[in-house]
N, C-alpha and C. Protein backbone atom coordinates (compact mmCIF):
# COMPACT_ATOMS: atom_id res chain seq x y z
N UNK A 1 0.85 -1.16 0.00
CA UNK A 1 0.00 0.00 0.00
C UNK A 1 0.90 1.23 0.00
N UNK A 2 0.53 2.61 -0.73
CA UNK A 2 1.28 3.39 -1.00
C UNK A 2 1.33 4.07 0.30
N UNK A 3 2.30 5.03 0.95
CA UNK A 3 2.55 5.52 1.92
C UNK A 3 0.98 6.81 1.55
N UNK A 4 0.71 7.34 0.50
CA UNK A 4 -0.81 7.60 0.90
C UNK A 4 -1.72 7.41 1.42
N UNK A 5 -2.14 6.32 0.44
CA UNK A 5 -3.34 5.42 1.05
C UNK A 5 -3.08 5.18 2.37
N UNK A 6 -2.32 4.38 2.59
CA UNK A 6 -1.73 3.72 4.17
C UNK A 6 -1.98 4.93 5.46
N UNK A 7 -1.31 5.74 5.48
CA UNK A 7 -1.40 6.85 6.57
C UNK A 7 -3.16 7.90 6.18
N UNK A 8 -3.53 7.46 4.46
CA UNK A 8 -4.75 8.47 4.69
C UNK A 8 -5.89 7.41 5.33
N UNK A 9 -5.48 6.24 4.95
CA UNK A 9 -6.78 5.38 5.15
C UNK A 9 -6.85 5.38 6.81
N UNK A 10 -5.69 5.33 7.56
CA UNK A 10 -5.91 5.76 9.25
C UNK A 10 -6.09 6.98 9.60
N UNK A 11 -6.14 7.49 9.03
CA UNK A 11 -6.80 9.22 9.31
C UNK A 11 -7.86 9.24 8.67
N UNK A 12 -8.62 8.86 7.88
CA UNK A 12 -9.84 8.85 7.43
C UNK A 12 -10.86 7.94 8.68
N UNK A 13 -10.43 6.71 8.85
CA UNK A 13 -11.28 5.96 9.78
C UNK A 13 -10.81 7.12 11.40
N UNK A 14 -9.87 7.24 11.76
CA UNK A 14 -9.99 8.23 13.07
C UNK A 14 -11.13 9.43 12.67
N UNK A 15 -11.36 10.00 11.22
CA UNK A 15 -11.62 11.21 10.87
C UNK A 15 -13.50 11.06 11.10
N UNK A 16 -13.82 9.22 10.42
CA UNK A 16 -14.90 9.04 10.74
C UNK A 16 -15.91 8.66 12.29
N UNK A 17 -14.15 8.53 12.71
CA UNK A 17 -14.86 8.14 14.28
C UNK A 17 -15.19 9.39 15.31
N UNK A 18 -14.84 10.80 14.45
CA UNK A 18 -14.74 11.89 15.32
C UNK A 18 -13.24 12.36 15.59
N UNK A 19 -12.38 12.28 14.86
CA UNK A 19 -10.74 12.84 15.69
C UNK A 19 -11.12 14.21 14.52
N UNK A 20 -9.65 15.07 15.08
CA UNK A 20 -9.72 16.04 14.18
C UNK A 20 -8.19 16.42 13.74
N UNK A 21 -8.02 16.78 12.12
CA UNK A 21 -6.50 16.61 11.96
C UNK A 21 -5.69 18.17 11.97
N UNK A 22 -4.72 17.96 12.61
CA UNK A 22 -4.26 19.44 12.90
C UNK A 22 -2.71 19.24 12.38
N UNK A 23 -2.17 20.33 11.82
CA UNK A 23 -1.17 20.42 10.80
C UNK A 23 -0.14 21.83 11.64
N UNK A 24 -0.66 22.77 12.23
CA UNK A 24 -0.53 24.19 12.73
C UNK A 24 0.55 23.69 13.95
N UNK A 25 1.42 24.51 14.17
CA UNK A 25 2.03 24.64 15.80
C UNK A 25 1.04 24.76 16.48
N UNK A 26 1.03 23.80 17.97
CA UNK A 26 0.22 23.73 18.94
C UNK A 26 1.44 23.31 19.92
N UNK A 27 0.72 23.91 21.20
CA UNK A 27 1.75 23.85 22.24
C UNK A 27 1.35 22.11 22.76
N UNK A 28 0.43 21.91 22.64
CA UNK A 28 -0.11 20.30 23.24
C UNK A 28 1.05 19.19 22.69
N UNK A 29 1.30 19.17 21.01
CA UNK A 29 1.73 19.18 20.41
C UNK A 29 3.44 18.50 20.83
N UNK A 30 3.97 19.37 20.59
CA UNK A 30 5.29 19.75 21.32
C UNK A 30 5.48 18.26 22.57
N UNK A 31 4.61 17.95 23.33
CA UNK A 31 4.48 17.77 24.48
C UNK A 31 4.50 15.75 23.98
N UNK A 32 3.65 15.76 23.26
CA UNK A 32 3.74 13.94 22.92
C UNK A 32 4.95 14.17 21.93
N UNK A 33 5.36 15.03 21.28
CA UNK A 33 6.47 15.19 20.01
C UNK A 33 7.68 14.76 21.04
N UNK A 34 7.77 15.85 22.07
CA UNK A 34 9.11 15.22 22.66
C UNK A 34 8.94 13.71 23.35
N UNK A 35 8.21 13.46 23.64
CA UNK A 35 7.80 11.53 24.32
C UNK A 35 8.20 10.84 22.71
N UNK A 36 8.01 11.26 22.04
CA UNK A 36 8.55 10.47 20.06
C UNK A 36 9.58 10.49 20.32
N UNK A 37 10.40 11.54 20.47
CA UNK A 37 11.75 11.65 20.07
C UNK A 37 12.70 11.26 21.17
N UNK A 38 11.80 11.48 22.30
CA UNK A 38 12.99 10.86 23.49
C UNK A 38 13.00 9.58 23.29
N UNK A 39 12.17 8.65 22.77
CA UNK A 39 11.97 7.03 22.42
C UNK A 39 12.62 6.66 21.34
N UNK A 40 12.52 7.40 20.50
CA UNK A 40 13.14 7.68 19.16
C UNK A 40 15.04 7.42 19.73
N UNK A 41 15.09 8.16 20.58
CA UNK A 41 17.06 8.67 20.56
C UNK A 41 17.25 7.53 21.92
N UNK A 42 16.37 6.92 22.45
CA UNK A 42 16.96 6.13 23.65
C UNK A 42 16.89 4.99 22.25
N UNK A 43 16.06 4.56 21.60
CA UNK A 43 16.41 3.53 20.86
C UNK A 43 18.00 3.25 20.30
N UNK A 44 18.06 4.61 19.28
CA UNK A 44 19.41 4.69 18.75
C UNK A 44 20.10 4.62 19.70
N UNK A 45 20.48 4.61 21.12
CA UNK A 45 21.36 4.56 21.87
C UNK A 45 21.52 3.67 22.37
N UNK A 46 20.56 2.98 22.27
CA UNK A 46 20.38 1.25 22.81
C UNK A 46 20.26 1.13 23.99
N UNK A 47 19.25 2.31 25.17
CA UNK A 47 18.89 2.40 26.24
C UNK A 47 17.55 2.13 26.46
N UNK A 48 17.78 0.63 26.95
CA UNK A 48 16.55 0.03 27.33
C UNK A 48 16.05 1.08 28.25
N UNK A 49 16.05 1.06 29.42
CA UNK A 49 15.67 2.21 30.34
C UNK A 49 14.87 2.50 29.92
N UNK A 50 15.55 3.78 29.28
CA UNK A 50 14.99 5.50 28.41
C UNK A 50 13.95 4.57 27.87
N UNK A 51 14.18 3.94 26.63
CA UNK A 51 13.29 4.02 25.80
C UNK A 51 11.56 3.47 26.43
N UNK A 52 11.81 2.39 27.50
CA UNK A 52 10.72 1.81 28.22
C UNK A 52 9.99 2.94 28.50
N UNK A 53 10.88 3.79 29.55
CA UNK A 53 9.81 5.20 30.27
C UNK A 53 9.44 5.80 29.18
N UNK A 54 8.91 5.54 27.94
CA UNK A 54 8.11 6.48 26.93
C UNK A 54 7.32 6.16 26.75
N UNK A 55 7.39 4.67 27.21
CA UNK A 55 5.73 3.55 26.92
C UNK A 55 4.76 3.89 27.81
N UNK A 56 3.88 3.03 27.23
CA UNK A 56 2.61 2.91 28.14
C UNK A 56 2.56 2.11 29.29
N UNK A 57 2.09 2.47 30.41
CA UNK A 57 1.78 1.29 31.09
C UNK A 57 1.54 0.05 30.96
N UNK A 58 1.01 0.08 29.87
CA UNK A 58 0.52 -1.60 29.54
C UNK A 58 2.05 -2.31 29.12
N UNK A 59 2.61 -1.60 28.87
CA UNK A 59 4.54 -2.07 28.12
C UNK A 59 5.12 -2.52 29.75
N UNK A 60 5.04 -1.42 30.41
CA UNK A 60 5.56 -1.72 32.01
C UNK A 60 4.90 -3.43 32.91
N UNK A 61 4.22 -3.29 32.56
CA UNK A 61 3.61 -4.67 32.78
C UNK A 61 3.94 -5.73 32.13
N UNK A 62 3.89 -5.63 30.89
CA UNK A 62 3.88 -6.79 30.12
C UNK A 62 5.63 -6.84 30.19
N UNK A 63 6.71 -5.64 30.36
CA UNK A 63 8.31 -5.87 30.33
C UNK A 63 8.55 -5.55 31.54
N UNK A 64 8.35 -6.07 32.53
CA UNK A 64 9.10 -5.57 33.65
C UNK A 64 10.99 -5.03 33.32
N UNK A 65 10.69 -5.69 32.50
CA UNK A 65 12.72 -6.07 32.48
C UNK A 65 12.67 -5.32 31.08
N UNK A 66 13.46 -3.69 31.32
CA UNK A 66 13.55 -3.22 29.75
C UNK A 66 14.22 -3.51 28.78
N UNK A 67 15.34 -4.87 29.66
CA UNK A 67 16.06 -5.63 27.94
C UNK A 67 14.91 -6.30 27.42
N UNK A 68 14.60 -7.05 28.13
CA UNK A 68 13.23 -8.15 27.40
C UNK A 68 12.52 -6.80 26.47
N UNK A 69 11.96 -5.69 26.80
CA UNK A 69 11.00 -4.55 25.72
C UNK A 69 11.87 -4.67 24.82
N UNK A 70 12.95 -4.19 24.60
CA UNK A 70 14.18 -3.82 24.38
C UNK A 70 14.34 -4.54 22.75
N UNK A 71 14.36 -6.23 23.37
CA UNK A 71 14.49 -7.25 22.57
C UNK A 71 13.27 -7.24 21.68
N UNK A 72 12.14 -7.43 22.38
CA UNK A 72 10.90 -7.58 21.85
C UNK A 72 10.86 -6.65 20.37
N UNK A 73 11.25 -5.18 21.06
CA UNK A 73 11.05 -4.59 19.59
C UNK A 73 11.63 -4.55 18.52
N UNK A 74 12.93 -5.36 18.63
CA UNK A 74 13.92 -5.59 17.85
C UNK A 74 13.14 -6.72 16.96
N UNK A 75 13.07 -7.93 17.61
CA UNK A 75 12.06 -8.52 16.74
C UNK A 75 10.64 -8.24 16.30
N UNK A 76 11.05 -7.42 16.39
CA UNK A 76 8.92 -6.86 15.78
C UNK A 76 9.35 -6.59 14.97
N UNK A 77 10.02 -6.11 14.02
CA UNK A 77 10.60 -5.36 13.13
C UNK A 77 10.68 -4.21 13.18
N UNK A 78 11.27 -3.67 14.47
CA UNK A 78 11.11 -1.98 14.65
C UNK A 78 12.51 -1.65 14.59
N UNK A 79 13.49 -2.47 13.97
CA UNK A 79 14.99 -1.94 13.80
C UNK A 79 15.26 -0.81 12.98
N UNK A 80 14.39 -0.17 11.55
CA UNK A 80 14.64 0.85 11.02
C UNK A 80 14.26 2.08 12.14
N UNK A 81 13.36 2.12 13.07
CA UNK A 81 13.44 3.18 14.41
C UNK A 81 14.56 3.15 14.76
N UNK A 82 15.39 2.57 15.20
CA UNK A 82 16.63 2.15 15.92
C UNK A 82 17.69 2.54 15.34
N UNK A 83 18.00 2.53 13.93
CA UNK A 83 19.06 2.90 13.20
C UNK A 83 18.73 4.18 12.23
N UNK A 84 17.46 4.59 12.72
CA UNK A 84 17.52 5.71 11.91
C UNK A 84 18.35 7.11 12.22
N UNK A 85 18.54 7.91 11.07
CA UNK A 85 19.18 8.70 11.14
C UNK A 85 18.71 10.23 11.91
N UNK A 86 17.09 10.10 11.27
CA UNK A 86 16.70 11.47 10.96
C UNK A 86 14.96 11.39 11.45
N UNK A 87 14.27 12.23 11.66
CA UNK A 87 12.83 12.23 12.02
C UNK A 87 12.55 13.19 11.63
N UNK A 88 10.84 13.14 11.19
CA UNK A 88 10.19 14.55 10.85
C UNK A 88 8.77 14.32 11.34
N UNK A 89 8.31 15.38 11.85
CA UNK A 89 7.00 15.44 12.40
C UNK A 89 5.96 15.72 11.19
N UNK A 90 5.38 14.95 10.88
CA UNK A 90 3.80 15.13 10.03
C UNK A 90 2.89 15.85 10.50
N UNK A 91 1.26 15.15 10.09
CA UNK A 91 0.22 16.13 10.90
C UNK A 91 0.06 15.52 11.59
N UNK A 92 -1.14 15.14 12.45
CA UNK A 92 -1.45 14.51 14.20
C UNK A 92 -2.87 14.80 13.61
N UNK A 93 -3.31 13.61 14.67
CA UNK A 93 -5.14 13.90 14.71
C UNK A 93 -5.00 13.57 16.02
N UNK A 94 -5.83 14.50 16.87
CA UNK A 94 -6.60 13.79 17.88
C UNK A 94 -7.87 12.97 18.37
N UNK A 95 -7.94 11.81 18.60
CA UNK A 95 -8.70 11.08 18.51
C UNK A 95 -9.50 11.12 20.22
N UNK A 96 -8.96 11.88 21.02
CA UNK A 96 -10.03 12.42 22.01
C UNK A 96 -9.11 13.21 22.84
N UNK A 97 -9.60 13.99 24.19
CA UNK A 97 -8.35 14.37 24.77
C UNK A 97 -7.47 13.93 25.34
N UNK A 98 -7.38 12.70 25.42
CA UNK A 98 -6.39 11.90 25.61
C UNK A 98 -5.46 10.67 25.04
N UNK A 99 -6.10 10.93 23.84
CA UNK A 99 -4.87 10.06 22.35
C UNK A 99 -5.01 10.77 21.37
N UNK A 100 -3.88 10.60 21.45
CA UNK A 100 -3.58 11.40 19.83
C UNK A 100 -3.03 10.12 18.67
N UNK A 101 -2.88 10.45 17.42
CA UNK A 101 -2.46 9.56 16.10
C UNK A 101 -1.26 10.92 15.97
N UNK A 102 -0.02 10.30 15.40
CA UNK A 102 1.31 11.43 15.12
C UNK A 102 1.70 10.77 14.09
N UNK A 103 2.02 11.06 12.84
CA UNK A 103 2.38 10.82 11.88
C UNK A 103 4.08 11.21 12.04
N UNK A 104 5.16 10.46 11.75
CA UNK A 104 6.57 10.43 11.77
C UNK A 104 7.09 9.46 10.77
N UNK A 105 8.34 10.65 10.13
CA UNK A 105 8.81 9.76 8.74
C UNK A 105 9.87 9.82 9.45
N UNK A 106 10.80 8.87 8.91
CA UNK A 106 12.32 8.24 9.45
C UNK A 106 13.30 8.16 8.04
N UNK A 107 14.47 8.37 8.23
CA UNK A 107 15.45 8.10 7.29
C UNK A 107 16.02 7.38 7.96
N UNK A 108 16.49 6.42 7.15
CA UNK A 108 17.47 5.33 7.30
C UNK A 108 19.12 5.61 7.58
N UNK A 109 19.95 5.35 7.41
CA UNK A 109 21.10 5.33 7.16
C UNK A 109 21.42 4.96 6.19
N UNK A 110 20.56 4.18 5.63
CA UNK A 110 20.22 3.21 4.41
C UNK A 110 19.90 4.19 3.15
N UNK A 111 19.37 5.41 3.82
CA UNK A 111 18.85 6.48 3.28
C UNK A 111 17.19 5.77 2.78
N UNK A 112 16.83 5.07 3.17
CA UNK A 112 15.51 4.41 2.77
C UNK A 112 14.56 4.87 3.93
N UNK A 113 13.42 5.54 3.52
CA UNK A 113 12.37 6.47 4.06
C UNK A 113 11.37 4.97 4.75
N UNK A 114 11.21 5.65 6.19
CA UNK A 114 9.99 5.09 6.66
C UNK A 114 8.98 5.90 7.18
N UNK A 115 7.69 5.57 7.09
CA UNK A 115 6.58 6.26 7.90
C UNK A 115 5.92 5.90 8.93
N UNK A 116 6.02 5.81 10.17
CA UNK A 116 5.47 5.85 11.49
C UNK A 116 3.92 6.63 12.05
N UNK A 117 3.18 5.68 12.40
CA UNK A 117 2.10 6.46 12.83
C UNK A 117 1.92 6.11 14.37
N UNK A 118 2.47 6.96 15.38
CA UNK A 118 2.38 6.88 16.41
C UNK A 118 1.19 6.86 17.34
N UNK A 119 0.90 5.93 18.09
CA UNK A 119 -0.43 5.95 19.26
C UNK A 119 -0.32 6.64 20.51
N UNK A 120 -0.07 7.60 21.18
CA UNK A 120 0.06 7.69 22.24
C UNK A 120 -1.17 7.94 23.14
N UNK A 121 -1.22 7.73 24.60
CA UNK A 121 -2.22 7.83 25.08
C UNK A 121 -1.93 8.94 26.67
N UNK A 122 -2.19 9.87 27.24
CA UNK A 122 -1.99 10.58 28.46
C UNK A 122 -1.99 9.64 29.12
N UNK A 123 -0.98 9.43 29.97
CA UNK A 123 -1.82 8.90 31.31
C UNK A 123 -1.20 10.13 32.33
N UNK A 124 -1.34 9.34 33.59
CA UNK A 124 -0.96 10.27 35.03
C UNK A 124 0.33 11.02 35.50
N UNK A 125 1.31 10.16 34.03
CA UNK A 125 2.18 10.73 34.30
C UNK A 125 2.99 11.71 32.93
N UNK A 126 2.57 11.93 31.79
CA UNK A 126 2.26 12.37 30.95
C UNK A 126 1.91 11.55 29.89
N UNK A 127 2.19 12.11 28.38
CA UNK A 127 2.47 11.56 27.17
C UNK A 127 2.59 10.30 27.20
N UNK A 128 2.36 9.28 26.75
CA UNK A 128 3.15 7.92 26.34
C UNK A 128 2.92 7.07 25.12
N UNK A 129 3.72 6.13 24.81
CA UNK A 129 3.47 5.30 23.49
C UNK A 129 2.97 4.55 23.72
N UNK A 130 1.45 4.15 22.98
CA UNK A 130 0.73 3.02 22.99
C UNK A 130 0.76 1.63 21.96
N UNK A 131 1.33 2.23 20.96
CA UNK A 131 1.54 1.55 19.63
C UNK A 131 1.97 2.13 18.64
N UNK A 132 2.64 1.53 17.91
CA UNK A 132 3.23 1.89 16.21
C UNK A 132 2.43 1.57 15.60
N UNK A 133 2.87 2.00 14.37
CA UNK A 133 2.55 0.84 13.07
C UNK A 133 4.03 1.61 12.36
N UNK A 134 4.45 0.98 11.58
CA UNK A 134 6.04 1.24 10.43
C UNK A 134 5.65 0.54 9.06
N UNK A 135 6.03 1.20 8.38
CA UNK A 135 5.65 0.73 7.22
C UNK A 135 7.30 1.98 6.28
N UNK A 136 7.82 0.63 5.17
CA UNK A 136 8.83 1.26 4.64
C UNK A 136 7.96 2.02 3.47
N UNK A 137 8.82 3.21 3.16
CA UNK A 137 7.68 3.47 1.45
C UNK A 137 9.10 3.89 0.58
N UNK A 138 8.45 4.05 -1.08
CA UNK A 138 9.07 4.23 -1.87
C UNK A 138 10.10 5.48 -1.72
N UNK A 139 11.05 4.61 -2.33
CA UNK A 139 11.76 6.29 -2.55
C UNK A 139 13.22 6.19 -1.49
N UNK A 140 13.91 7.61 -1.92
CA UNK A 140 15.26 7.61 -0.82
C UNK A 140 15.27 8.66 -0.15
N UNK A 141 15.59 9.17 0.88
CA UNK A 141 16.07 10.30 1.55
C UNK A 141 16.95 10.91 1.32
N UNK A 142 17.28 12.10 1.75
CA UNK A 142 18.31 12.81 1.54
C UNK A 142 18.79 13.14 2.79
């Protein structure tokens, strides 16, 4: 599926369930962006730790032990996160006041482009990651 379709067809079904898509600087914004990127750079660093405290609770449970997360996502196929070079923030929908959808493209080292659609959900202690999805698309980076 083309990196169109793919990221419009999940913003269309959020769009039909009621989210709304915002493209503009927002200070809210900013706030799950840095929870991306701090997960984002503990990956590349290969800090289980870091990267755990970006998750969700439900990750804390299910990994007590952040090598085991650590590992896990390695085999999921989330290694182009891990070795990427570069990130860019897309648009975001919010899907209520407390999840948002974040659209994030990745360069490789490979220079081979990926697109990320991030889940995060508030909880009590801020921002966190609920789920990916990655998907590679056509084309190279610069």
């Amino acid at each position: 599926m083309s990196k169109f379709s793919w990221f419009g067809l999940v913003m269309s079904l959020v769009l039909l369930l009621g989210g709304t898509v915002a493209l503009a600087d927002d200070p809210a914004a900013t706030e799950w962006q840095a929870v991306i990127a701090g997960q984002i750079q503990a990956f590349r660093d290969h800090d289980a730790p870091a990267a755990l405290s970006f998750a969700s609770a439900e990750f804390h449970k299910t990994f007590p032990d952040p090598n085991d997360f650590f590992i896990a996502i390695i085999n999921s196929g989330y290694t182009p996160i891990m070795t990427s070079r570069s990130q860019t923030f897309g648009p975001y929908q919010l899907v209520a006041p407390d999840k948002v959808l974040q659209e994030v493209k990745l360069t490789g080292n490979d220079q081979n482009i990926y697109e990320a659609v991030y889940q995060l959900s508030k909880e009590a202690d801020g921002w966190r990651v609920h789920s990916v999805q990655l998907v590679k698309v056509p084309g190279l980076g610069v």
